[in-house]
N, C-alpha and C. Protein backbone atom coordinates (compact mmCIF):
# COMPACT_ATOMS: atom_id res chain seq x y z
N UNK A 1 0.85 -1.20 0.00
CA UNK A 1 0.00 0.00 0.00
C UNK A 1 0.88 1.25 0.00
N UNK A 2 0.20 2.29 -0.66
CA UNK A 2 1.47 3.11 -1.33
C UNK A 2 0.96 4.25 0.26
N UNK A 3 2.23 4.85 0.42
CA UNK A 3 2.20 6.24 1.61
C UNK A 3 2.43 7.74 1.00
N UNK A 4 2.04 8.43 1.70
CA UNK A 4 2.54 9.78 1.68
C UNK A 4 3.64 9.90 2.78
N UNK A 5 4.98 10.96 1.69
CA UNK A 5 5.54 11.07 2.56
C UNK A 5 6.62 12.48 2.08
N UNK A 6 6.55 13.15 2.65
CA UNK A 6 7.37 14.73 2.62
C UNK A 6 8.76 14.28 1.86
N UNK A 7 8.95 14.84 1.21
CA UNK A 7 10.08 15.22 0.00
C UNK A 7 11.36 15.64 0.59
N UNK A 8 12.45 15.41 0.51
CA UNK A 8 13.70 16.44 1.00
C UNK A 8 14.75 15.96 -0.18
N UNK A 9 14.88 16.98 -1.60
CA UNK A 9 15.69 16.21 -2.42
C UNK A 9 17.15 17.45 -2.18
N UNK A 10 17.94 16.15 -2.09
CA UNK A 10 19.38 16.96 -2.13
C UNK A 10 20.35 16.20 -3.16
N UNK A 11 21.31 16.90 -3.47
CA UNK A 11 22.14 16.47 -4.12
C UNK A 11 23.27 15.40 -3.39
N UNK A 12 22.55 14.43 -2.70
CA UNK A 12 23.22 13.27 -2.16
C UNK A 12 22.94 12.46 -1.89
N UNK A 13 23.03 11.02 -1.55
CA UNK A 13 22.24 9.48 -1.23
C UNK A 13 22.33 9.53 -0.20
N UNK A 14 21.35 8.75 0.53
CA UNK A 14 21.22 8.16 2.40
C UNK A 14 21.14 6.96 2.05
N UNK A 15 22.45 6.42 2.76
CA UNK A 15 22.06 4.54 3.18
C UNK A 15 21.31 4.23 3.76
N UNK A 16 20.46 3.36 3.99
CA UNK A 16 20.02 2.50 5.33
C UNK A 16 21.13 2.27 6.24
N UNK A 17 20.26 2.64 7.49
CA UNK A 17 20.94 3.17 8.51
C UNK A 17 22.55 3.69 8.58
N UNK A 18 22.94 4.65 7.92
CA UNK A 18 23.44 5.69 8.12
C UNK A 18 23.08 6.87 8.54
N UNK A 19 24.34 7.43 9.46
CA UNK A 19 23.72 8.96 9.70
C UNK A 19 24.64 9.86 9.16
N UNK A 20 23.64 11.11 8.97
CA UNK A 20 24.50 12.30 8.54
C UNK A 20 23.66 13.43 8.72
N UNK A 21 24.71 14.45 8.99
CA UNK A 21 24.24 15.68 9.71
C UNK A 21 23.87 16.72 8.32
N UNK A 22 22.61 17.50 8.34
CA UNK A 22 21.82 18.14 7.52
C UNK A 22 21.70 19.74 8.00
N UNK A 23 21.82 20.54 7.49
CA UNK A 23 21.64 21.95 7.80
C UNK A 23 20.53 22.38 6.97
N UNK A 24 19.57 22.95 7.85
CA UNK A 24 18.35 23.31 7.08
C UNK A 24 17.80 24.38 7.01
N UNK A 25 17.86 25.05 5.95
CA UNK A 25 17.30 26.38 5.93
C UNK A 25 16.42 27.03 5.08
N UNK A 26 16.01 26.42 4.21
CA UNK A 26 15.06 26.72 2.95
C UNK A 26 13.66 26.67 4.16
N UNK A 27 12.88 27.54 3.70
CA UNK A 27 11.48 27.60 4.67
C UNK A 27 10.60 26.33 4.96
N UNK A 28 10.43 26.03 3.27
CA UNK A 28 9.33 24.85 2.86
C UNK A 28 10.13 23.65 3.89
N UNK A 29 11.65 23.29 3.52
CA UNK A 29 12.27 22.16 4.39
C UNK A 29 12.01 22.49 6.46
N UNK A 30 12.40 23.87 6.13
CA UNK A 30 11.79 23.75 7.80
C UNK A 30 10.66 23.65 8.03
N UNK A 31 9.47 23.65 7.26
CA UNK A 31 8.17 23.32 7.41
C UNK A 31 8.30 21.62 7.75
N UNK A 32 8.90 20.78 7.13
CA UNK A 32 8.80 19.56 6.54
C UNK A 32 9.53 18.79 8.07
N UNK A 33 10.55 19.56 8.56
CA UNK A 33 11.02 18.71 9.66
C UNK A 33 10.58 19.25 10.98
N UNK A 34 9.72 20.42 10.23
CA UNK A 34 9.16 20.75 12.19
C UNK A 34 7.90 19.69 12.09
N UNK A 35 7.44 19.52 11.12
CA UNK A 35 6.04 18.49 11.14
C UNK A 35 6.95 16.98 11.40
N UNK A 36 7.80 16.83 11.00
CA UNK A 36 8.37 15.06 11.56
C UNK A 36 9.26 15.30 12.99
N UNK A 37 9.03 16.16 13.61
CA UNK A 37 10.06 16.57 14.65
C UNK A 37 8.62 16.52 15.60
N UNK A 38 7.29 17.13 15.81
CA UNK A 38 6.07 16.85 16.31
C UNK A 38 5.66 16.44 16.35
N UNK A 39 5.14 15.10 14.88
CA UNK A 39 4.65 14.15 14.46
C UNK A 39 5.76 13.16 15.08
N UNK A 40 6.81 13.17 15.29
CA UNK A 40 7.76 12.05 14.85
C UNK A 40 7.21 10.94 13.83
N UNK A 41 7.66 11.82 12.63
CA UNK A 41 7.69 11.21 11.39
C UNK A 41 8.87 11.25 10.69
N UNK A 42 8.95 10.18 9.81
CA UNK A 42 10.35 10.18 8.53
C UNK A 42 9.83 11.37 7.31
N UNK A 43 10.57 11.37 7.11
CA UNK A 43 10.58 12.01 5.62
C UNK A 43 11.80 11.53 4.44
N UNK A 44 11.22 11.50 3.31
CA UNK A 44 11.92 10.61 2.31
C UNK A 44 13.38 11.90 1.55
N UNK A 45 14.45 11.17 2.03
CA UNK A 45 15.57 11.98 0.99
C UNK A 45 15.87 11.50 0.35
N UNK A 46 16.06 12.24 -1.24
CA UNK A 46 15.88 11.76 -3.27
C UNK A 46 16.80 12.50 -3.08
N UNK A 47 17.63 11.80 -4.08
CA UNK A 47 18.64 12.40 -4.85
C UNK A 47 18.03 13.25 -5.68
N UNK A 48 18.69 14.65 -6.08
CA UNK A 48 18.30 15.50 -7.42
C UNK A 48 19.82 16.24 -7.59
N UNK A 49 20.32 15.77 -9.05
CA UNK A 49 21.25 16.38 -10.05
C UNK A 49 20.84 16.57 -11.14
N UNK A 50 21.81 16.86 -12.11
CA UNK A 50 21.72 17.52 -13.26
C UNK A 50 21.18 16.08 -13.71
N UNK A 51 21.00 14.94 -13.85
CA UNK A 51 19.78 14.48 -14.51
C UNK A 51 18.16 14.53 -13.96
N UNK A 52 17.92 14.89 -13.15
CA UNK A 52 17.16 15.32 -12.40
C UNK A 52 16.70 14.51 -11.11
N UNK A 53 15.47 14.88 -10.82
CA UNK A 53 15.24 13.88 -9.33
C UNK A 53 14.63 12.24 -9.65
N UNK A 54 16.05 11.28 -8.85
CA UNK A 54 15.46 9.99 -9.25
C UNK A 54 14.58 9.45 -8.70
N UNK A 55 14.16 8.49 -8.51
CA UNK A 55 12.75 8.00 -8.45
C UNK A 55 12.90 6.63 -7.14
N UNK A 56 13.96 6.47 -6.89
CA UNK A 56 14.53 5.75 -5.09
C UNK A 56 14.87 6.67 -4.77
N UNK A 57 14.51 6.31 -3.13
CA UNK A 57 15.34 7.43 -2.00
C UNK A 57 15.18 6.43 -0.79
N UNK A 58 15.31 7.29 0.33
CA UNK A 58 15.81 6.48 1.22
C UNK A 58 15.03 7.46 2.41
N UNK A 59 14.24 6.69 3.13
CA UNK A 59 13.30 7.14 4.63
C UNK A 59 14.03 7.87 5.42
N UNK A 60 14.00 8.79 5.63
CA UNK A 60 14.99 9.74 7.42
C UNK A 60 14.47 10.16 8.25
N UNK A 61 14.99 9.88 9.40
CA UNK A 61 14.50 10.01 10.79
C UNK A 61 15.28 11.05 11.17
N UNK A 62 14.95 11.91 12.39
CA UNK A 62 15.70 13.00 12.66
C UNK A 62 16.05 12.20 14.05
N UNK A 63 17.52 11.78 14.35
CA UNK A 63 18.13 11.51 15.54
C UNK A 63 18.40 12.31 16.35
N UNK A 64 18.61 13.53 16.15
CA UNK A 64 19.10 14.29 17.02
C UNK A 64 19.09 15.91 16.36
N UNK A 65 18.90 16.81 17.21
CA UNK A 65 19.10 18.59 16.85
C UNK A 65 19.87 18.81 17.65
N UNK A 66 20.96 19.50 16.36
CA UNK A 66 22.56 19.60 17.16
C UNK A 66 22.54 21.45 17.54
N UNK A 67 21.44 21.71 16.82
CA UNK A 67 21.33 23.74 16.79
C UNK A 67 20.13 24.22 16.32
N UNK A 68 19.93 25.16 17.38
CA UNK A 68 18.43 25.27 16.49
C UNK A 68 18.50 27.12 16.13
N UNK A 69 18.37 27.70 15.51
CA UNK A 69 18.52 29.44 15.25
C UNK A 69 17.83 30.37 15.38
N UNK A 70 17.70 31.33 15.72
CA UNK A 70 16.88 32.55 15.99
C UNK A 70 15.98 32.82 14.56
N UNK A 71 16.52 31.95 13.06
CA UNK A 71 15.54 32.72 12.09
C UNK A 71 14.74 31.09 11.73
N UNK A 72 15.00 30.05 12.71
CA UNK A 72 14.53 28.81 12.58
C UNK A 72 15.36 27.83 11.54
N UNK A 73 16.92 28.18 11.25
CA UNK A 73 17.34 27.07 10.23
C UNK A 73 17.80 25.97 11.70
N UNK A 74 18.19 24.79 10.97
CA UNK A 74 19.04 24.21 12.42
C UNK A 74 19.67 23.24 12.11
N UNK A 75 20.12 22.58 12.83
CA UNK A 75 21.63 21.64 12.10
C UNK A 75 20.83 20.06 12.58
N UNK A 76 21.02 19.45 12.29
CA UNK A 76 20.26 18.25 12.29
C UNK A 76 21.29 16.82 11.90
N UNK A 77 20.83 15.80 12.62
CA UNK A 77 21.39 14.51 12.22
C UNK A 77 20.00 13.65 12.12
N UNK A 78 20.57 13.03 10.45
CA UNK A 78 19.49 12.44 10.55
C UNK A 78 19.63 10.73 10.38
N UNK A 79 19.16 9.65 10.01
CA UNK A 79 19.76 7.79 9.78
C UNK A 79 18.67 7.18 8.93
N UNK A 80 19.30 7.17 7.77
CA UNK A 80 18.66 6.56 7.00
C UNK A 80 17.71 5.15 7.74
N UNK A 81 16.61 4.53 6.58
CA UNK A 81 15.59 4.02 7.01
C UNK A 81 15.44 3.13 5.73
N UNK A 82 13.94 2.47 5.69
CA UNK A 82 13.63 1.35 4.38
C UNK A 82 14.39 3.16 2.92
N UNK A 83 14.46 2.03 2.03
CA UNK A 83 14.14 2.52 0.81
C UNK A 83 12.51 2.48 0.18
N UNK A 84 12.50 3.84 -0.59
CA UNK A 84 10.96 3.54 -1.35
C UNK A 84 11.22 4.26 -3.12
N UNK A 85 10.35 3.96 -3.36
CA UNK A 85 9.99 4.05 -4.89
C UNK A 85 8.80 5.32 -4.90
N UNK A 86 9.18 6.32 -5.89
CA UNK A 86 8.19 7.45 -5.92
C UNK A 86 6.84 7.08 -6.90
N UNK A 87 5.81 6.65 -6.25
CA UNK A 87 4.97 6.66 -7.47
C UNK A 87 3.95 7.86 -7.93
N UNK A 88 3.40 8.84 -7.23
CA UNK A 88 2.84 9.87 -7.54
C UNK A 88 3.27 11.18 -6.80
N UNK A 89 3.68 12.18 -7.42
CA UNK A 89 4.01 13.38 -6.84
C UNK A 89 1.81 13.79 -6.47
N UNK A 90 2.26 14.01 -4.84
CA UNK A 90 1.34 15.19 -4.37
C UNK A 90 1.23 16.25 -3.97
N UNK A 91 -0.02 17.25 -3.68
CA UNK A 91 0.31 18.62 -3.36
C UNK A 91 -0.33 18.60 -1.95
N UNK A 92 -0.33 20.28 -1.94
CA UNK A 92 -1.14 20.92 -0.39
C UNK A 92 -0.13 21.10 0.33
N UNK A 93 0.94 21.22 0.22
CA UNK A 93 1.87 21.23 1.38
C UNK A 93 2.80 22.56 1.24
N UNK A 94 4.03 23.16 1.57
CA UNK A 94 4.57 23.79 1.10
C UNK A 94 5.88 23.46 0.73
N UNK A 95 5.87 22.10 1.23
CA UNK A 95 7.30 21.40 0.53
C UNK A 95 6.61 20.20 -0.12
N UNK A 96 7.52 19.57 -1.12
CA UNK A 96 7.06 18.28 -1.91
C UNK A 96 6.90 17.36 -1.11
N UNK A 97 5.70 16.44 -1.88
CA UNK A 97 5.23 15.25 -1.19
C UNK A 97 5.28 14.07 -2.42
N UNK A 98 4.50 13.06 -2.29
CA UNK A 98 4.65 11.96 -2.94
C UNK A 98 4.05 10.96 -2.53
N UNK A 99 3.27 9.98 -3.13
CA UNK A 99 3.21 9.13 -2.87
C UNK A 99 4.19 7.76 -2.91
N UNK A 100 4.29 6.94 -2.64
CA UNK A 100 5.88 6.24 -2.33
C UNK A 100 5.42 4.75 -1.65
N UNK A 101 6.29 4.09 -2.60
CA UNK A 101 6.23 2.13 -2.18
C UNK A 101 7.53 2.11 -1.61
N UNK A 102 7.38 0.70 -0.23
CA UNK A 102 8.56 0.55 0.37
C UNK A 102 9.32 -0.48 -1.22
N UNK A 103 10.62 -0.37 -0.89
CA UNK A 103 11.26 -1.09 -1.79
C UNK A 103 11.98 -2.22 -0.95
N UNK A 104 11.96 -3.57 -1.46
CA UNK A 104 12.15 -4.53 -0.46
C UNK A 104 13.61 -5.01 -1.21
N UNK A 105 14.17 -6.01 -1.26
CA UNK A 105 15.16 -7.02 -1.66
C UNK A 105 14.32 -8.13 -2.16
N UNK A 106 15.12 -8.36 -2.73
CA UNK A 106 14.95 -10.28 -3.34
C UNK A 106 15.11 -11.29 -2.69
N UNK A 107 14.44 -12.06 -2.73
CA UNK A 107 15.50 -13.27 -2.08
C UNK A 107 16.66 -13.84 -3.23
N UNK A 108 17.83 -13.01 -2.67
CA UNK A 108 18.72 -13.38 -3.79
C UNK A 108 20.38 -13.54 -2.63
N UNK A 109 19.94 -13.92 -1.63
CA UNK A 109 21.28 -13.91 -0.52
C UNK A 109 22.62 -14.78 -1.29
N UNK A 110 23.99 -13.30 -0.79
CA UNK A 110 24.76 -13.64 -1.30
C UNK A 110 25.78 -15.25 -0.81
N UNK A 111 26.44 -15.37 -2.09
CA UNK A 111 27.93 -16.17 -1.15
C UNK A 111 28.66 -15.64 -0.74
N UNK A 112 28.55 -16.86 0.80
CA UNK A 112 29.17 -16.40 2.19
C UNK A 112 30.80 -15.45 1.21
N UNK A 113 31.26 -16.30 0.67
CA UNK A 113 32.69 -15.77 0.29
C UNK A 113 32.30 -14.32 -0.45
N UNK A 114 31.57 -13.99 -1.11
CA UNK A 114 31.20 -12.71 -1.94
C UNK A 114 31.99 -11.63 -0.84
N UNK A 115 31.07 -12.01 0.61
CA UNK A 115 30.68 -11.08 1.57
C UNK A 115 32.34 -10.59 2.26
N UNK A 116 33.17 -11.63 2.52
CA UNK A 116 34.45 -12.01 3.22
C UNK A 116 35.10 -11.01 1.96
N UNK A 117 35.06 -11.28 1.22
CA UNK A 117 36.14 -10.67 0.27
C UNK A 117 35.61 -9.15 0.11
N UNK A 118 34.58 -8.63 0.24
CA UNK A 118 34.29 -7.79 0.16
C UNK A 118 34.76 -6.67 1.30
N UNK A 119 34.62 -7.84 2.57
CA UNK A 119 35.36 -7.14 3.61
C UNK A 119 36.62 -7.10 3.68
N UNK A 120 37.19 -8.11 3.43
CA UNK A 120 38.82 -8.07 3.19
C UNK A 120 39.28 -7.19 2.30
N UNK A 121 38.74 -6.72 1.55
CA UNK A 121 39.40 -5.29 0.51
C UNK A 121 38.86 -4.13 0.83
N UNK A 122 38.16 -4.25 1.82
CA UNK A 122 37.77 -2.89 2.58
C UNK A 122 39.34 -2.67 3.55
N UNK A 123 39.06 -3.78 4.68
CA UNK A 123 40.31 -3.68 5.33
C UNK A 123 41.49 -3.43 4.69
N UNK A 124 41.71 -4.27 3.58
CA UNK A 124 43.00 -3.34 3.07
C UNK A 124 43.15 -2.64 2.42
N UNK A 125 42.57 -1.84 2.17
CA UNK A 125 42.10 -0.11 2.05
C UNK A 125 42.09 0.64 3.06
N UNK A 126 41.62 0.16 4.03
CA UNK A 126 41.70 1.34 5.67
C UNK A 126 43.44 0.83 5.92
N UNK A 127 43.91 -0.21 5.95
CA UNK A 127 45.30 -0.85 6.32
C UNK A 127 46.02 0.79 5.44
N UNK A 128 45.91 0.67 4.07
CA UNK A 128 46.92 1.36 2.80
C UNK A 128 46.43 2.99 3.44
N UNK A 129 45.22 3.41 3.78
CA UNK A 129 45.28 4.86 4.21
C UNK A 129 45.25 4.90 5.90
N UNK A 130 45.84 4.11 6.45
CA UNK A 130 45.64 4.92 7.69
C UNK A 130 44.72 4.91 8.37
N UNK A 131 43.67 4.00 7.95
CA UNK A 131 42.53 5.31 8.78
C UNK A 131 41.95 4.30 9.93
N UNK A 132 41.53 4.65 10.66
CA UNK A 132 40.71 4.33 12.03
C UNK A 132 39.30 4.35 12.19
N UNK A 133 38.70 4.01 10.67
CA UNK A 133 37.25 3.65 10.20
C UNK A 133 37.08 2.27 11.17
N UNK A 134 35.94 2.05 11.61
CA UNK A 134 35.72 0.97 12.00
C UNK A 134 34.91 -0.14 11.22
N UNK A 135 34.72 -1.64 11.38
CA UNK A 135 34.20 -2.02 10.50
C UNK A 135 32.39 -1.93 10.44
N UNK A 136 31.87 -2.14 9.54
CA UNK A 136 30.69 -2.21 9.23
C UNK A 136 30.10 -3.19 10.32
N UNK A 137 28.60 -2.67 10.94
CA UNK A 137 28.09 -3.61 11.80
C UNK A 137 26.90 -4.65 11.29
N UNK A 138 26.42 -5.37 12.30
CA UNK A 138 25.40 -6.22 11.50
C UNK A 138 24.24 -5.82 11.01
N UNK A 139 23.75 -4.46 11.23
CA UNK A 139 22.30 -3.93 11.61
C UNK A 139 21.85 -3.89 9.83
N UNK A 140 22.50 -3.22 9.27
CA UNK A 140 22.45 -3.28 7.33
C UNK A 140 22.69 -4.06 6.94
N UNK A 141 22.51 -4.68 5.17
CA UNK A 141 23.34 -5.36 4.89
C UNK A 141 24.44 -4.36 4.31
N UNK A 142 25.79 -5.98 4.60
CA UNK A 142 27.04 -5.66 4.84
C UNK A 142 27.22 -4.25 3.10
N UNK A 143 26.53 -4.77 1.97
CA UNK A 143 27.21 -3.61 1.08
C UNK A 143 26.96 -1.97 1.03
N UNK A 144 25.75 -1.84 2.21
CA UNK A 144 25.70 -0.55 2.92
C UNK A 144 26.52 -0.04 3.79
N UNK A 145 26.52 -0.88 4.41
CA UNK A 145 27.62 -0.64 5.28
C UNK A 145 29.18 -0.05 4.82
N UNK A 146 29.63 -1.11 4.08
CA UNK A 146 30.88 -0.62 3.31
C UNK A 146 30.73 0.69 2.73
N UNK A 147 29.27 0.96 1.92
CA UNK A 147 29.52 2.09 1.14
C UNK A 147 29.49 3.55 1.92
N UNK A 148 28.67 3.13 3.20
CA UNK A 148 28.83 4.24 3.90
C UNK A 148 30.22 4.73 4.83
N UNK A 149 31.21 4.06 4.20
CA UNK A 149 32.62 3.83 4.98
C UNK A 149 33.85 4.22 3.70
N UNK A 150 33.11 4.10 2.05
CA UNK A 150 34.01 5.23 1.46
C UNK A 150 33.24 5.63 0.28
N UNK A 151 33.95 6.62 0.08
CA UNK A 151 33.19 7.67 -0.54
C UNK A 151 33.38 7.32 -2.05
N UNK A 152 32.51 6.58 -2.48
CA UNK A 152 32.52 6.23 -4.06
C UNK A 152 31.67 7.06 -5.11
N UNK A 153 30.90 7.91 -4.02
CA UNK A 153 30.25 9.60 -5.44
C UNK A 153 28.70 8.51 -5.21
N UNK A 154 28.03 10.26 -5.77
CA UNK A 154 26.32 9.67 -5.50
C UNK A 154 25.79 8.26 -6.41
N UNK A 155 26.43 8.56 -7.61
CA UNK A 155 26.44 7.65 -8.54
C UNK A 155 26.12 6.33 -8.04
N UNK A 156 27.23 5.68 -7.64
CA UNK A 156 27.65 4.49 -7.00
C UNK A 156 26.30 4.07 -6.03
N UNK A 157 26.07 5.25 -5.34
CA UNK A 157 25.22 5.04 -3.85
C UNK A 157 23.74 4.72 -4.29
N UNK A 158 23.95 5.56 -5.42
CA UNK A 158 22.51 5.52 -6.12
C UNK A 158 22.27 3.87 -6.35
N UNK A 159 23.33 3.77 -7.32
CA UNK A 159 23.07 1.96 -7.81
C UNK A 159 22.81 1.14 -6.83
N UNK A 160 23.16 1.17 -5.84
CA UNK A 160 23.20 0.69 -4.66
C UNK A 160 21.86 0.13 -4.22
N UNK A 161 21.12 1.80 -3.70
CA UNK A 161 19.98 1.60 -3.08
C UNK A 161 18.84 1.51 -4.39
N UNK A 162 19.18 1.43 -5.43
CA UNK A 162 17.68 1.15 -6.38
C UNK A 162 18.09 -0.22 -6.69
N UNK A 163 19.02 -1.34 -6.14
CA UNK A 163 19.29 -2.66 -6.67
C UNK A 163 18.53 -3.01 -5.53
N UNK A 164 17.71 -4.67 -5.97
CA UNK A 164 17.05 -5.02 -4.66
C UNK A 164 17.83 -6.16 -5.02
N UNK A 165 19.42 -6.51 -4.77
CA UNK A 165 19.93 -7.92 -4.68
C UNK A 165 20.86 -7.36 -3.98
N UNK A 166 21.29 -7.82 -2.73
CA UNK A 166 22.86 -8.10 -2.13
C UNK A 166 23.53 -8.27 -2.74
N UNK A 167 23.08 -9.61 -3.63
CA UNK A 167 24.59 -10.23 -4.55
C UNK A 167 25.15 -9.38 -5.18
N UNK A 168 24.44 -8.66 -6.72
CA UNK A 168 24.71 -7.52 -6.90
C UNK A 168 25.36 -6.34 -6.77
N UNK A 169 24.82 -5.92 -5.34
CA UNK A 169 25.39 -5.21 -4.65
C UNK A 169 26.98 -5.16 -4.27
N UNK A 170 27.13 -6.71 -3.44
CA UNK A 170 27.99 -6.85 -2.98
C UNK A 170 29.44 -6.69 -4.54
N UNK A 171 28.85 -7.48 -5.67
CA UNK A 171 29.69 -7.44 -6.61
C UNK A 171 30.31 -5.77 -6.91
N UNK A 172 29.24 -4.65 -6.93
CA UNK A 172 29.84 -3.86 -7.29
C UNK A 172 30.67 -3.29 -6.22
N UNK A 173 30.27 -3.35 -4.84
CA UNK A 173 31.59 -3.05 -4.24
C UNK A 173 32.90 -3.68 -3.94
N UNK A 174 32.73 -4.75 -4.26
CA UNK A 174 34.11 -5.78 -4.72
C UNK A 174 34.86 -4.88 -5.62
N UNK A 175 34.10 -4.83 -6.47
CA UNK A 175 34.78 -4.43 -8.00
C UNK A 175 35.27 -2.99 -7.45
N UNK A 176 34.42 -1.78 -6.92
CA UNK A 176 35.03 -0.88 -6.24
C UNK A 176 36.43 -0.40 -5.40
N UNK A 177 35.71 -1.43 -4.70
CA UNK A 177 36.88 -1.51 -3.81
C UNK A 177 38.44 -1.81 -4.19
N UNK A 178 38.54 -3.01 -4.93
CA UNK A 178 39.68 -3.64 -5.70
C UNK A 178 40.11 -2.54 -6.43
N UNK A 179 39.38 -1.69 -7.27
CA UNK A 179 39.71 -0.23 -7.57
C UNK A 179 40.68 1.03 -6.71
N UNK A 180 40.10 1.06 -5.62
CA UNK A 180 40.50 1.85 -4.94
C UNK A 180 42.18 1.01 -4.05
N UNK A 181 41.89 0.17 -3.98
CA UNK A 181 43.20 -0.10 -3.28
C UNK A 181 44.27 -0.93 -4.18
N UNK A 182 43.68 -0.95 -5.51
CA UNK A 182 44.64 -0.48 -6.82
C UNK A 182 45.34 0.47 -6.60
N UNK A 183 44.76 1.62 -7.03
CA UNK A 183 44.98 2.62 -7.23
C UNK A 183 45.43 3.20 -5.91
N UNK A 184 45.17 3.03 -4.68
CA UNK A 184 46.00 3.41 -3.23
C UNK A 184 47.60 2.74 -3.33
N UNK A 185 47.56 1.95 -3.90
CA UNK A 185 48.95 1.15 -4.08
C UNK A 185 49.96 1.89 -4.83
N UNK A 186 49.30 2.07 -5.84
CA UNK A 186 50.21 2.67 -7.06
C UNK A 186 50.69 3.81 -6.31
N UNK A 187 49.74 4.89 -5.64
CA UNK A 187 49.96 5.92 -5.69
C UNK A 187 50.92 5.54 -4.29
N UNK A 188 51.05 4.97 -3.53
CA UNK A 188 51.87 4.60 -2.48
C UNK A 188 53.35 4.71 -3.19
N UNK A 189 53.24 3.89 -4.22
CA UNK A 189 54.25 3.25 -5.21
C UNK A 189 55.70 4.73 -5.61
N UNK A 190 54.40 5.27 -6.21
CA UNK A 190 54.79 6.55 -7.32
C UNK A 190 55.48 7.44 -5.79
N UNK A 191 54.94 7.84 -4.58
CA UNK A 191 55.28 8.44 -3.38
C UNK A 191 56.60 7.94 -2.96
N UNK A 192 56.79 7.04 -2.74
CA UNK A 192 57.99 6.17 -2.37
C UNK A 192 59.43 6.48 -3.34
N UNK A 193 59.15 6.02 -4.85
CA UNK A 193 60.09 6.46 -5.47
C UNK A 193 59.85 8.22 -5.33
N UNK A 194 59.37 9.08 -5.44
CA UNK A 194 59.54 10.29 -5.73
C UNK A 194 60.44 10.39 -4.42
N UNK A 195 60.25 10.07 -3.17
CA UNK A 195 61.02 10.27 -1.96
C UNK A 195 62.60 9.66 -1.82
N UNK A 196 62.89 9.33 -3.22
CA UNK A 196 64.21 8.56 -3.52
C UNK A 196 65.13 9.15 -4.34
N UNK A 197 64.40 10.96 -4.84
CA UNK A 197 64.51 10.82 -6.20
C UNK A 197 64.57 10.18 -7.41
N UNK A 198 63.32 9.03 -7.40
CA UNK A 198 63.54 8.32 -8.84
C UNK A 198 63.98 7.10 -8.92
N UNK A 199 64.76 6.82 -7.65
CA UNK A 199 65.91 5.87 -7.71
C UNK A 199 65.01 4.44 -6.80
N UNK A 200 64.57 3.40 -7.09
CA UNK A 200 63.49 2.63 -6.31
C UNK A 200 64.74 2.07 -4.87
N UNK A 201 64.11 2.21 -3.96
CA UNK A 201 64.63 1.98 -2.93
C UNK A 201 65.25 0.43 -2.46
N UNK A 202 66.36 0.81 -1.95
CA UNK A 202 67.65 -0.20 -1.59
C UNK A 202 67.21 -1.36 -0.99
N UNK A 203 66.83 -2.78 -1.54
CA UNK A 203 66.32 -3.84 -0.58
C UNK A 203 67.62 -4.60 0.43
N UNK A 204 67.47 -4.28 1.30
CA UNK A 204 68.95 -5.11 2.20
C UNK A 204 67.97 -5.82 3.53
């Protein structure tokens, strides 16, 4: 059964259950989260770029108000929720609405190994930069998780949440990933000799 549900299109994707902090200041949007902030209601965030607004998005909850302002904008965290499908734009409101289907998965569960390798080239990607990302927990599935841990552009995020297969899923962040810590290597590579002048360093 299809819902109504308040509009918030930005030029970015929300995972399931991810959070991220939102600054809000357009009037119609502060209309939209003082009614889910009273109501405690979600409201749906769509991607909109230069091809225009797509047609998945992803449910948001407001977790927390980090600021609120004297002309009413305020800083906000919000965590992604189900995905839905836009099927009728509605009015009456002063921000966009819609009517909207939850979007489910397949039964299409991946191999166990898909999943392992997927994590293992995450890890050695955080290993090659340094970083002190932690790993993905159980609450998503695991190829949300990863994606909300590097930054592969809306693009990517998009494919993501309008695929209803893990397997899928999981493949393109394999393939991602193996990309990126390609390419973290090399550039490790190219750093190393430049710090030699040129000369590849002395194995003893």
């Amino acid at each position: 059964m299809s819902e109504e549900l308040g509009l918030f299109p930005l030029p970015l994707v929300l995972l399931p259950a991810e959070r991220i902090p939102l600054h809000v200041f357009e009037e119609r949007y502060k209309d939209l989260i003082a009614q889910c902030l009273e109501e405690e209601r979600e409201f749906g965030l769509v991607l909109v770029d230069d091809d225009g607004r797509r047609e998945v998005g992803t449910r948001a909850k407001v977790v927390e108000v980090l600021e609120r302002f004297a002309d009413g904008r305020l800083n906000i965290v919000v965590e992604g929720g189900e995905r839905f499908r836009l099927v009728d734009d509605t009015a009456g409101r002063s921000f966009d609405t819609a009517l909207t289907d939850r979007v489910d998965d397949d039964e299409d569960p991946p191999p166990e190994a898909a999943a392992s390798e997927a994590l293992s080239l995450f890890r050695e990607l955080r290993t090659l930069l340094e970083s002190d990302v932690d790993d993905p927990d159980e609450r998503p599935p695991l190829s949300f998780g990863l994606a909300a841990r590097v930054d592969f552009g809306s693009s990517a995020r998009q494919q993501l949440i309008e695929s209803t297969s893990e397997r899928r899923r999981l493949e393109l962040m394999r393939r991602l990933l193996q990309r990126a810590v390609q390419k973290t290597r090399a550039e490790r590579v190219r750093r190393d000799v430049a710090a030699t002048n040129g000369r590849p360093p002395d194995i003893r």
